[in-house]
PDB file of N, CA and C in Angstrom:
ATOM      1  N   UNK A   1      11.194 -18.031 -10.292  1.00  0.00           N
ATOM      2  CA  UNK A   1      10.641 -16.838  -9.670  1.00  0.00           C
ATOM      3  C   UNK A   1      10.114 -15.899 -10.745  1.00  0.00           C
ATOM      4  N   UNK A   2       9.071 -15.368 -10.657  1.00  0.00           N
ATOM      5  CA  UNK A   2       8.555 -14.057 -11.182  1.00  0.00           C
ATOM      6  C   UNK A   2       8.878 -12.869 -11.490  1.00  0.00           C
ATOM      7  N   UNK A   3       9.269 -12.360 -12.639  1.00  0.00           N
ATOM      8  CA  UNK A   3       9.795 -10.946 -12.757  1.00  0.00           C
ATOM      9  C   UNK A   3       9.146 -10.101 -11.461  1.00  0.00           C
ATOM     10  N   UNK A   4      10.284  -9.370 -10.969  1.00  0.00           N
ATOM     11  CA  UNK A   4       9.898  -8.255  -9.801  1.00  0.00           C
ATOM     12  C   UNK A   4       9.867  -6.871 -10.923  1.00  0.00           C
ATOM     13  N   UNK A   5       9.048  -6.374 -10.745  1.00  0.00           N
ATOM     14  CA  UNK A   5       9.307  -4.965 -11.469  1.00  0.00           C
ATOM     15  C   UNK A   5       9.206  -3.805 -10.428  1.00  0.00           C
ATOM     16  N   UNK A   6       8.811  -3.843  -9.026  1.00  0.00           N
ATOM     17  CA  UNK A   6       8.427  -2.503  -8.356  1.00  0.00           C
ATOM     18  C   UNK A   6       9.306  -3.324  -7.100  1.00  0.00           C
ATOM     19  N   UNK A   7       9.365  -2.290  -5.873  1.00  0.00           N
ATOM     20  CA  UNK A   7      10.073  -2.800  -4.416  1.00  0.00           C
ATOM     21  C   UNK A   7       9.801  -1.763  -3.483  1.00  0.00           C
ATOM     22  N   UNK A   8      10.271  -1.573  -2.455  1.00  0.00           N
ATOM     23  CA  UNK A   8      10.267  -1.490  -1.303  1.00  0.00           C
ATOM     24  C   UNK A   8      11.761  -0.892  -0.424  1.00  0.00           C
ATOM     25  N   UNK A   9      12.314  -0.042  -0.329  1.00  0.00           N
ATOM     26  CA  UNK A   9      14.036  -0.035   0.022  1.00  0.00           C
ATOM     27  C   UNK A   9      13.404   0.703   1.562  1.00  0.00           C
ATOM     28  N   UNK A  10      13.162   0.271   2.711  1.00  0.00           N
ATOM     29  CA  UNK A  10      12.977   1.194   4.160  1.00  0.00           C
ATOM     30  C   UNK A  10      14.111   1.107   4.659  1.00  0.00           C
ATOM     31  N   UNK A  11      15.072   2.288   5.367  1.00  0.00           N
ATOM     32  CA  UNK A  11      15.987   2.153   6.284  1.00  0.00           C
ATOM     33  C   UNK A  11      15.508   2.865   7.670  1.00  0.00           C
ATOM     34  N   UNK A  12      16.021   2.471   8.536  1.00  0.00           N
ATOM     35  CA  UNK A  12      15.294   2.084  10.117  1.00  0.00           C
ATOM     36  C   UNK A  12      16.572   2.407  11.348  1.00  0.00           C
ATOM     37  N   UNK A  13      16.139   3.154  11.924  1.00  0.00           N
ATOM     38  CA  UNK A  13      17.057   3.926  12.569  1.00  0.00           C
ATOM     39  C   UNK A  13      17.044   3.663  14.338  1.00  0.00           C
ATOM     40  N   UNK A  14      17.510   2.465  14.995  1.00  0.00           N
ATOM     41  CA  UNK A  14      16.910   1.766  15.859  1.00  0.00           C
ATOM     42  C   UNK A  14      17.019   3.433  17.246  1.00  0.00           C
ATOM     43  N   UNK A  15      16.848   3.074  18.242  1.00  0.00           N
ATOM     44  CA  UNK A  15      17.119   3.804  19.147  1.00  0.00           C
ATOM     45  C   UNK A  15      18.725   2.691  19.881  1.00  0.00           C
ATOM     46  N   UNK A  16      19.040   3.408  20.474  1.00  0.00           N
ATOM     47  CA  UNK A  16      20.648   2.546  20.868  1.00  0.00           C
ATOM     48  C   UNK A  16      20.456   1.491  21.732  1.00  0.00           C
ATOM     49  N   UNK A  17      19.529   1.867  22.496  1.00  0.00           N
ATOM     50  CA  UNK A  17      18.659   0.799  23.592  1.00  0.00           C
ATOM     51  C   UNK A  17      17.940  -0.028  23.006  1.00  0.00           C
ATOM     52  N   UNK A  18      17.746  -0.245  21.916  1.00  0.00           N
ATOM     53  CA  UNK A  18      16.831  -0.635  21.026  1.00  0.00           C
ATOM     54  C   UNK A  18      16.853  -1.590  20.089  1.00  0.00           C
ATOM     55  N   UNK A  19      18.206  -1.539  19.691  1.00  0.00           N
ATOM     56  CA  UNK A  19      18.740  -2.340  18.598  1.00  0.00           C
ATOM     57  C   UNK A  19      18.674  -3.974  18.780  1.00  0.00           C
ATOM     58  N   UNK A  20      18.234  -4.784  19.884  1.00  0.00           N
ATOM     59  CA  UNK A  20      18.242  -5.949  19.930  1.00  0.00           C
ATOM     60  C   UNK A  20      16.979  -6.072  19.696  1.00  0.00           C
ATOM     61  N   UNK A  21      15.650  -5.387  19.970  1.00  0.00           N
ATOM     62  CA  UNK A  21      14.962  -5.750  19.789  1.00  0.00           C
ATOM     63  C   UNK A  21      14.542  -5.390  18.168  1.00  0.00           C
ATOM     64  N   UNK A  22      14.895  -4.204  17.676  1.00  0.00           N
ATOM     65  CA  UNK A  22      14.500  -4.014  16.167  1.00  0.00           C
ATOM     66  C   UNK A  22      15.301  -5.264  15.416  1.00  0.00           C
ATOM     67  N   UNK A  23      16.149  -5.821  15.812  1.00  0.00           N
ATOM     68  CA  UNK A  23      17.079  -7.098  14.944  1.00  0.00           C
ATOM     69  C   UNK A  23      16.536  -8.015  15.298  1.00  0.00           C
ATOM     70  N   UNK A  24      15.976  -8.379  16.673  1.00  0.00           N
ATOM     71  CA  UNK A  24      14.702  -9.597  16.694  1.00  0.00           C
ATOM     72  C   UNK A  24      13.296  -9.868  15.531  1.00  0.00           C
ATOM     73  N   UNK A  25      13.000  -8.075  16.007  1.00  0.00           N
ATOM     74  CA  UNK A  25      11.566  -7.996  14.862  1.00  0.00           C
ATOM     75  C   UNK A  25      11.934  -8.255  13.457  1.00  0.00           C
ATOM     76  N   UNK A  26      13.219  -7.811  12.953  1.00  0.00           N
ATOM     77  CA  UNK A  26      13.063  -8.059  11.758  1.00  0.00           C
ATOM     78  C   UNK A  26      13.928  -9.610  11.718  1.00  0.00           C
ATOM     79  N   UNK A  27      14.520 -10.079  12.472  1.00  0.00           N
ATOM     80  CA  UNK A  27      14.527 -11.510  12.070  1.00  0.00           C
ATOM     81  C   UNK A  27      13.422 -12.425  12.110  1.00  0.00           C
ATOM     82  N   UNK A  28      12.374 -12.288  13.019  1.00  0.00           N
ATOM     83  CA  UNK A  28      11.195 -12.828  13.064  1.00  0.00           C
ATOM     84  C   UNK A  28      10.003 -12.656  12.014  1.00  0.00           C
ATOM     85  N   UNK A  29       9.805 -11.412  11.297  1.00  0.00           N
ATOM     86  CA  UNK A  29       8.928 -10.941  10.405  1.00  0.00           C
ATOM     87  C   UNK A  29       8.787 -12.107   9.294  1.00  0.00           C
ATOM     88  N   UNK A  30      10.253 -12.473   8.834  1.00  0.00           N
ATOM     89  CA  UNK A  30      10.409 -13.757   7.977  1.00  0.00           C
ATOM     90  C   UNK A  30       9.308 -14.332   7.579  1.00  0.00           C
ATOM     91  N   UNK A  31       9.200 -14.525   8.662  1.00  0.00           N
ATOM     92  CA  UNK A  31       7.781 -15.852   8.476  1.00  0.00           C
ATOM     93  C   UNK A  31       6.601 -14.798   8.560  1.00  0.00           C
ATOM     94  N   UNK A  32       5.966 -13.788   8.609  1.00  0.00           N
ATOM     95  CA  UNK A  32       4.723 -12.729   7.830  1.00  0.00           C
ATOM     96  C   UNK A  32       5.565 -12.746   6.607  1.00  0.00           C
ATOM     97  N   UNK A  33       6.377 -12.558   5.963  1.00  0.00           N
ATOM     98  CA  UNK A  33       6.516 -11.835   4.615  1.00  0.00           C
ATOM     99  C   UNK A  33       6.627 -13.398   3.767  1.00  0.00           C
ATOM    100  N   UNK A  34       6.776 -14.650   4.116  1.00  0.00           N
ATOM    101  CA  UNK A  34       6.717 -16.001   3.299  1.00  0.00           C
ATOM    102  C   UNK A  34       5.005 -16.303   3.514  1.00  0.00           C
ATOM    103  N   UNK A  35       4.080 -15.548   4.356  1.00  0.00           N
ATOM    104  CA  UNK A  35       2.897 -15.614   3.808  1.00  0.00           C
ATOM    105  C   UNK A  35       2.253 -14.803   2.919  1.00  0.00           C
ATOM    106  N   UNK A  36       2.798 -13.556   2.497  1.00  0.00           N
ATOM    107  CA  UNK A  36       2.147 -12.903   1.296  1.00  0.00           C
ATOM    108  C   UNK A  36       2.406 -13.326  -0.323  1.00  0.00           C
ATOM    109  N   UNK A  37       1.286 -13.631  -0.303  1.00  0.00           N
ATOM    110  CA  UNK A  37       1.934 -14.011  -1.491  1.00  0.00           C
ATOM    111  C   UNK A  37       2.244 -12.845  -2.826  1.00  0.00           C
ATOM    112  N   UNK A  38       1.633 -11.839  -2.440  1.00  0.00           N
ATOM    113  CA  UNK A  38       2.526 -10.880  -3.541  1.00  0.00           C
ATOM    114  C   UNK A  38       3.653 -10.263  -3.219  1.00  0.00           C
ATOM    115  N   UNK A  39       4.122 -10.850  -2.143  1.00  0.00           N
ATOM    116  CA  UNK A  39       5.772 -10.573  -2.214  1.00  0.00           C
ATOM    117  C   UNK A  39       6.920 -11.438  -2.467  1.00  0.00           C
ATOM    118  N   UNK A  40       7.704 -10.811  -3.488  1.00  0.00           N
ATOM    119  CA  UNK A  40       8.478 -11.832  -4.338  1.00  0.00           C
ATOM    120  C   UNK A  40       9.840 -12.223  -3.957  1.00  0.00           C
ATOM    121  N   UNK A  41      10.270 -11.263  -2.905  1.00  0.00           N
ATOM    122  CA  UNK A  41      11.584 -11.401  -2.288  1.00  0.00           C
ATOM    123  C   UNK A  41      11.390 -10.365  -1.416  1.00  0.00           C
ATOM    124  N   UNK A  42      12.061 -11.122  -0.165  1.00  0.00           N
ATOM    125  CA  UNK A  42      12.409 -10.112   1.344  1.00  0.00           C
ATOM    126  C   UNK A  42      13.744 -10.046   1.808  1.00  0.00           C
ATOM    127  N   UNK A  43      14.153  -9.045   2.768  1.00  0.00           N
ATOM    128  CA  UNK A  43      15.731  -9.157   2.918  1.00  0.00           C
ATOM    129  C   UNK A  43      15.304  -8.042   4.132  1.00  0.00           C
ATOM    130  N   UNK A  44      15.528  -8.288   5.219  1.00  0.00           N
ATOM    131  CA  UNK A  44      15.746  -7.770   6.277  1.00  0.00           C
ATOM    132  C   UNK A  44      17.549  -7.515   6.536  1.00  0.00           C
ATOM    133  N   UNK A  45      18.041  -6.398   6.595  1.00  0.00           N
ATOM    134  CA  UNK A  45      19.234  -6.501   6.799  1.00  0.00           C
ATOM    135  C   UNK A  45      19.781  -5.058   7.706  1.00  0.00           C
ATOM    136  N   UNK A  46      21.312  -5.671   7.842  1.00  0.00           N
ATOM    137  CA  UNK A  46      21.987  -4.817   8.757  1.00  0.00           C
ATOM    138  C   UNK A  46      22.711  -3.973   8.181  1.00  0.00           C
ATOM    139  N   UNK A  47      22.556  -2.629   8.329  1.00  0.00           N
ATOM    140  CA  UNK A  47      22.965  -1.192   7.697  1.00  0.00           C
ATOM    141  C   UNK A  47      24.892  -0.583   8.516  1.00  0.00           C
ATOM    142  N   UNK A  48      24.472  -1.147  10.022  1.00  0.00           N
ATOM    143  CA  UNK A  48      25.276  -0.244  10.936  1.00  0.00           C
ATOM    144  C   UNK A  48      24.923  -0.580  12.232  1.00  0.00           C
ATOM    145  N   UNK A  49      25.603  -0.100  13.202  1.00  0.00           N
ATOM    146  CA  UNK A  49      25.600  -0.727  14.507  1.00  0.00           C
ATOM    147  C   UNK A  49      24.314  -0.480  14.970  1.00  0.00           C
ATOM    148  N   UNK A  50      23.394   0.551  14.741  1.00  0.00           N
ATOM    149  CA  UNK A  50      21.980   0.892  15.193  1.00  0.00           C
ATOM    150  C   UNK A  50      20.923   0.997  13.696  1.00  0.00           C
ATOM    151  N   UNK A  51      21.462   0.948  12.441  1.00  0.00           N
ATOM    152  CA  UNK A  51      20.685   1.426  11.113  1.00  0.00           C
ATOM    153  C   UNK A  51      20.501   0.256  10.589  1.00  0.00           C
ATOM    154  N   UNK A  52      18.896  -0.255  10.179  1.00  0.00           N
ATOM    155  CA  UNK A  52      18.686  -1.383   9.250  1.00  0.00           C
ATOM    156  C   UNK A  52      17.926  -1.073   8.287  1.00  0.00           C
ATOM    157  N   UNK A  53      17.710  -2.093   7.646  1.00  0.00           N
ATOM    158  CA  UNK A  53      17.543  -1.836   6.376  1.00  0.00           C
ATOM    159  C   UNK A  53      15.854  -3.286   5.907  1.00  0.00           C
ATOM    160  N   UNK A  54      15.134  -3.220   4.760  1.00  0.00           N
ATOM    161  CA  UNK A  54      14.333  -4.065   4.338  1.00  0.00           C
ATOM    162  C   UNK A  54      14.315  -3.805   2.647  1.00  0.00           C
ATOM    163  N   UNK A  55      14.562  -4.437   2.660  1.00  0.00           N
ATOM    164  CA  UNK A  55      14.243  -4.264   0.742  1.00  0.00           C
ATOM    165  C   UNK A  55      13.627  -5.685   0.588  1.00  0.00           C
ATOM    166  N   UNK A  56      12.433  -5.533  -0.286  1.00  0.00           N
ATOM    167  CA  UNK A  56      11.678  -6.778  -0.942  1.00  0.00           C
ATOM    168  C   UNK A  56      10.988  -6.092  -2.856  1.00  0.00           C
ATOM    169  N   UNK A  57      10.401  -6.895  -2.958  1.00  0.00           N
ATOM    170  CA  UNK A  57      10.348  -6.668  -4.493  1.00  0.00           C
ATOM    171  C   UNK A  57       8.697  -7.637  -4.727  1.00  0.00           C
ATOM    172  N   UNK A  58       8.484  -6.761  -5.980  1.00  0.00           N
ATOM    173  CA  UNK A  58       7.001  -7.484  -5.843  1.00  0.00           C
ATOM    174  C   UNK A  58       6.726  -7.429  -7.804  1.00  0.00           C
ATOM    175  N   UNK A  59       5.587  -8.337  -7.956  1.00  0.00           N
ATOM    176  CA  UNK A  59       5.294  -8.386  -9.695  1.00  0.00           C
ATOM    177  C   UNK A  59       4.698  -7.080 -10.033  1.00  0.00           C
ATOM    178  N   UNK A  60       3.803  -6.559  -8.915  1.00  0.00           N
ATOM    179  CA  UNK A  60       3.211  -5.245  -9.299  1.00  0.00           C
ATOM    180  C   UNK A  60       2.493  -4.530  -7.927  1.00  0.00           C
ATOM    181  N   UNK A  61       2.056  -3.315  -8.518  1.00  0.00           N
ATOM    182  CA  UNK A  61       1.964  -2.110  -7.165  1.00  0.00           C
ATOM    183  C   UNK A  61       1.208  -2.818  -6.025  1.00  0.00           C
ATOM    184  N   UNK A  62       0.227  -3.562  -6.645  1.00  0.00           N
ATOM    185  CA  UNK A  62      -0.907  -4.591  -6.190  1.00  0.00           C
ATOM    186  C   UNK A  62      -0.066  -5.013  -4.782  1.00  0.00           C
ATOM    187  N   UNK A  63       0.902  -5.708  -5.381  1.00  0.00           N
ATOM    188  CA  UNK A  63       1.238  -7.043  -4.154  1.00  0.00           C
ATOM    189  C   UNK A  63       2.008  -5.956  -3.336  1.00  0.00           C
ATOM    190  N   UNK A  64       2.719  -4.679  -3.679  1.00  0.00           N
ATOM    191  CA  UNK A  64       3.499  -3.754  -2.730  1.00  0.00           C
ATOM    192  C   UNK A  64       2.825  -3.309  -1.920  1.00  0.00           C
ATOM    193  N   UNK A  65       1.479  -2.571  -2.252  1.00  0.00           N
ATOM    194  CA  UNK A  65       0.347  -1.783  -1.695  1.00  0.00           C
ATOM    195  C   UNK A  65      -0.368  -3.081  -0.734  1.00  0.00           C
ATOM    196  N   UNK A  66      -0.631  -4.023  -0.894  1.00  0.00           N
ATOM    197  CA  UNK A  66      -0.662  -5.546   0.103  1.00  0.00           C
ATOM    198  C   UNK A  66       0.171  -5.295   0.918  1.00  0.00           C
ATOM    199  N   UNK A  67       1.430  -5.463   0.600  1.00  0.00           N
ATOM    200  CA  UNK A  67       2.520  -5.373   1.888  1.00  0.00           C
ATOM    201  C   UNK A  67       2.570  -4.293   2.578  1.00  0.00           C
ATOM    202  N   UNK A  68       2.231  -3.591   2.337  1.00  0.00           N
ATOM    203  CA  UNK A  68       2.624  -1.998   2.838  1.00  0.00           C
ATOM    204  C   UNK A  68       1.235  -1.945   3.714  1.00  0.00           C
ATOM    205  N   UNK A  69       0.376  -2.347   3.593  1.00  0.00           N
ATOM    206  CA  UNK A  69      -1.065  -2.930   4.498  1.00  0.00           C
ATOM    207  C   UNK A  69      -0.959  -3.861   5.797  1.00  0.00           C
ATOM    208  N   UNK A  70       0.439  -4.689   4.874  1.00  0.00           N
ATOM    209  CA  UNK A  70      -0.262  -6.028   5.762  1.00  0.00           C
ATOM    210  C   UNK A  70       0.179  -5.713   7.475  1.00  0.00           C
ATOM    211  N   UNK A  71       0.680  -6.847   7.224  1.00  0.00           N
ATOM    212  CA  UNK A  71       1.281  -7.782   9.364  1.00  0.00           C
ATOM    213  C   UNK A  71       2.862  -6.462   9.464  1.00  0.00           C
ATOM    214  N   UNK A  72       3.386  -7.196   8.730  1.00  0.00           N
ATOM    215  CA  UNK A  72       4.830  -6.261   9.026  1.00  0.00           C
ATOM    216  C   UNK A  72       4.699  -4.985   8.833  1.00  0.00           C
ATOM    217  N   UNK A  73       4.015  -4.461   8.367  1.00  0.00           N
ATOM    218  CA  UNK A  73       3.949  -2.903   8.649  1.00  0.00           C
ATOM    219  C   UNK A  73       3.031  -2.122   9.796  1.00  0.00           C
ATOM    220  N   UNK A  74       2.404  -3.406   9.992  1.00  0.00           N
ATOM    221  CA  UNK A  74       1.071  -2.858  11.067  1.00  0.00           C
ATOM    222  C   UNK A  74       2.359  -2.909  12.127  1.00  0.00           C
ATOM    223  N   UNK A  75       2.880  -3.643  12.360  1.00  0.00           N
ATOM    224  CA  UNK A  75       3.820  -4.386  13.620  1.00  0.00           C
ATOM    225  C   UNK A  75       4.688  -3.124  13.903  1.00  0.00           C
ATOM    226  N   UNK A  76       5.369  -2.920  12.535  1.00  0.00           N
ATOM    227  CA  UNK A  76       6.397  -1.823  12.728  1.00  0.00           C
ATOM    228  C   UNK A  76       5.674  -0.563  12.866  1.00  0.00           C
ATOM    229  N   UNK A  77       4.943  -0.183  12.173  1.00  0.00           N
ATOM    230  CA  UNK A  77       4.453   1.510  12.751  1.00  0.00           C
ATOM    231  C   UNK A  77       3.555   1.562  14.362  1.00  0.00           C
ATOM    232  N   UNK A  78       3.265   0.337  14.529  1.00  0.00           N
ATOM    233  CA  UNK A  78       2.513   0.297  15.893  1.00  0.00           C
ATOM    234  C   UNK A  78       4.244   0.320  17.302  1.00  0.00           C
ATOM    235  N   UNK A  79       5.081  -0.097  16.636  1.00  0.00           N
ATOM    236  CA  UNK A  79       6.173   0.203  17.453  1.00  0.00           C
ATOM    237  C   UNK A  79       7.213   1.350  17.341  1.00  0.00           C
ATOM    238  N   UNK A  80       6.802   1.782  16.478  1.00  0.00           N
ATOM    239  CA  UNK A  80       8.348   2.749  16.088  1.00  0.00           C
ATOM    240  C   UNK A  80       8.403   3.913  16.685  1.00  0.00           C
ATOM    241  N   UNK A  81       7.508   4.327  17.120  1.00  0.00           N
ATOM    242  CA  UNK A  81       7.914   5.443  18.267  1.00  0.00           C
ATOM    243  C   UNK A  81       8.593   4.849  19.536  1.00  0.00           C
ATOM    244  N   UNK A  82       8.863   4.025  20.050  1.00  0.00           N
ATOM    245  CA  UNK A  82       9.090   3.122  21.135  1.00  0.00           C
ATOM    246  C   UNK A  82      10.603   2.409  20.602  1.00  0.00           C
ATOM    247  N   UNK A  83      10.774   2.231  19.664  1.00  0.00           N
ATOM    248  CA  UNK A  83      11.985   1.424  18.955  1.00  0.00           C
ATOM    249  C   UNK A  83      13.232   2.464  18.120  1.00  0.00           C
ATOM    250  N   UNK A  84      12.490   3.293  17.670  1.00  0.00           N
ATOM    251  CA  UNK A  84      13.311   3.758  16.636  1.00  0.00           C
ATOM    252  C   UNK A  84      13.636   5.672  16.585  1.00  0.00           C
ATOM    253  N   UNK A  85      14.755   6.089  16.410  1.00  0.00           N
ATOM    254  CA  UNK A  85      14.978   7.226  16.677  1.00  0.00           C
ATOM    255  C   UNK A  85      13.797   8.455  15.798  1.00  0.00           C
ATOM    256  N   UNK A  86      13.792   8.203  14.712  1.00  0.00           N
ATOM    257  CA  UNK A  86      12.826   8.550  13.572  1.00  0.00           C
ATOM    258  C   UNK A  86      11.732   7.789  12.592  1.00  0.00           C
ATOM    259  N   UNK A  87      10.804   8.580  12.573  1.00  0.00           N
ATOM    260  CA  UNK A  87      10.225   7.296  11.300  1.00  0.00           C
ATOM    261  C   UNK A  87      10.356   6.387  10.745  1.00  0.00           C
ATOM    262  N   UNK A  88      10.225   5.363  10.322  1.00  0.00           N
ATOM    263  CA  UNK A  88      10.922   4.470   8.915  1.00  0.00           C
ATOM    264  C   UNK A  88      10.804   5.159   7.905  1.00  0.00           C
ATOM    265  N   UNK A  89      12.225   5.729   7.015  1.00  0.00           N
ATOM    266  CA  UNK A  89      12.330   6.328   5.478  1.00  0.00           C
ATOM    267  C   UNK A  89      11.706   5.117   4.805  1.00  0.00           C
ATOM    268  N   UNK A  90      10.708   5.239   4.276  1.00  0.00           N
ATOM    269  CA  UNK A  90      10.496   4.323   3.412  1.00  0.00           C
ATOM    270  C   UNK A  90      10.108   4.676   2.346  1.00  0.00           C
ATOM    271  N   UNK A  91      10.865   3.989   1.021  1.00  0.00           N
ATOM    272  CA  UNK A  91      10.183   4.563  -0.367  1.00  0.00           C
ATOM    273  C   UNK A  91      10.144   3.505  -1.176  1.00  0.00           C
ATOM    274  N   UNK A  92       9.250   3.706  -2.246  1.00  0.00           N
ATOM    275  CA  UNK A  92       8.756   2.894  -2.964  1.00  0.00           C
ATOM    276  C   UNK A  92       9.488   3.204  -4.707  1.00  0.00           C
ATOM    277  N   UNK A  93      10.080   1.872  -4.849  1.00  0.00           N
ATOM    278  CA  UNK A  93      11.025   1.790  -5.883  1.00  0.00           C
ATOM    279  C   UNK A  93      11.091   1.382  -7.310  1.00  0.00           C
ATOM    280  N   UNK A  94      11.298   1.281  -8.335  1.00  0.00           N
ATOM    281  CA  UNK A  94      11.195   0.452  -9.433  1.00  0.00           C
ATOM    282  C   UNK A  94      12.680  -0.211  -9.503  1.00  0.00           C
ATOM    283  N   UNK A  95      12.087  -1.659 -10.006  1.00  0.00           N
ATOM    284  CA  UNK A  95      13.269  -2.310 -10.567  1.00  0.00           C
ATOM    285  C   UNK A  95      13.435  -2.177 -11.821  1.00  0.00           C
ATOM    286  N   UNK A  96      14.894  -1.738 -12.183  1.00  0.00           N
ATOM    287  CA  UNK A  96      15.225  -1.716 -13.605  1.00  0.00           C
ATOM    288  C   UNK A  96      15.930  -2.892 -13.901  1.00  0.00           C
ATOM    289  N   UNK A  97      16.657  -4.049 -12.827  1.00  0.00           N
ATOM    290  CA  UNK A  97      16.871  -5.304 -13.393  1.00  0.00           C
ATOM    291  C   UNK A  97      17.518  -5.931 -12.176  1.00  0.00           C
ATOM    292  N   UNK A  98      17.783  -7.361 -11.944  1.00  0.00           N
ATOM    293  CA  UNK A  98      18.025  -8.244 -11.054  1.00  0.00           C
ATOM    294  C   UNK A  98      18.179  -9.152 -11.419  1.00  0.00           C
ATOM    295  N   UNK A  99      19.642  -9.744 -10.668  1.00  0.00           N
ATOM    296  CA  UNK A  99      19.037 -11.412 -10.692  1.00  0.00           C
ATOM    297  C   UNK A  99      19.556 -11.773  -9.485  1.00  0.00           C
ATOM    298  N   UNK A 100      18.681 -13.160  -9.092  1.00  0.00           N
ATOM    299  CA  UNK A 100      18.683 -13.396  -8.113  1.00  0.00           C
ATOM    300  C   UNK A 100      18.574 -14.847  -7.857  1.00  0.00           C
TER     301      UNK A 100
END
């Protein structure tokens, strides 16, 4: 694998009614984020009974600013008023080291 130097950390705040389907979307996304290819690692995960989480990692701003464009973000901001109590916090990170 490719040094990651930059990432991605969003936490996601389902609505209570909601939570099966935000844990569907992000188990399904999988397969959009194994077609970009400037993304170097994905991790859809579970925060709390309604709070999730995405962290991925990329070689440079290039392939982040790609993702942050692509399928999974179109998907999620076209739903998140409908899914989720608040916005997605999402911020954009540097890696200072990993292994993986």
């Amino acid at each position: 694998m490719s040094q990651s130097n930059v990432g991605i950390l969003a936490t996601l705040k389902a609505k209570h009614e909601k939570v099966q389907e935000v844990e569907a979307f992000l188990k399904g996304a999988i397969t959009l984020a194994e077609e970009e290819s400037g993304t170097c690692t994905w991790f859809a995960l579970k925060l709390g009974p309604s709070t999730f989480g995405i962290f991925d990692t990329f070689q440079n701003d290039e392939g982040r600013q790609q993702h942050l464009n692509g399928k999974i973000a179109v998907a999620l901001m076209a739903n998140a008023e409908e899914l989720m109590l608040e916005a997605p916090d999402i911020k954009q990170i540097e890696i200072l080291a990993a292994k993986i």
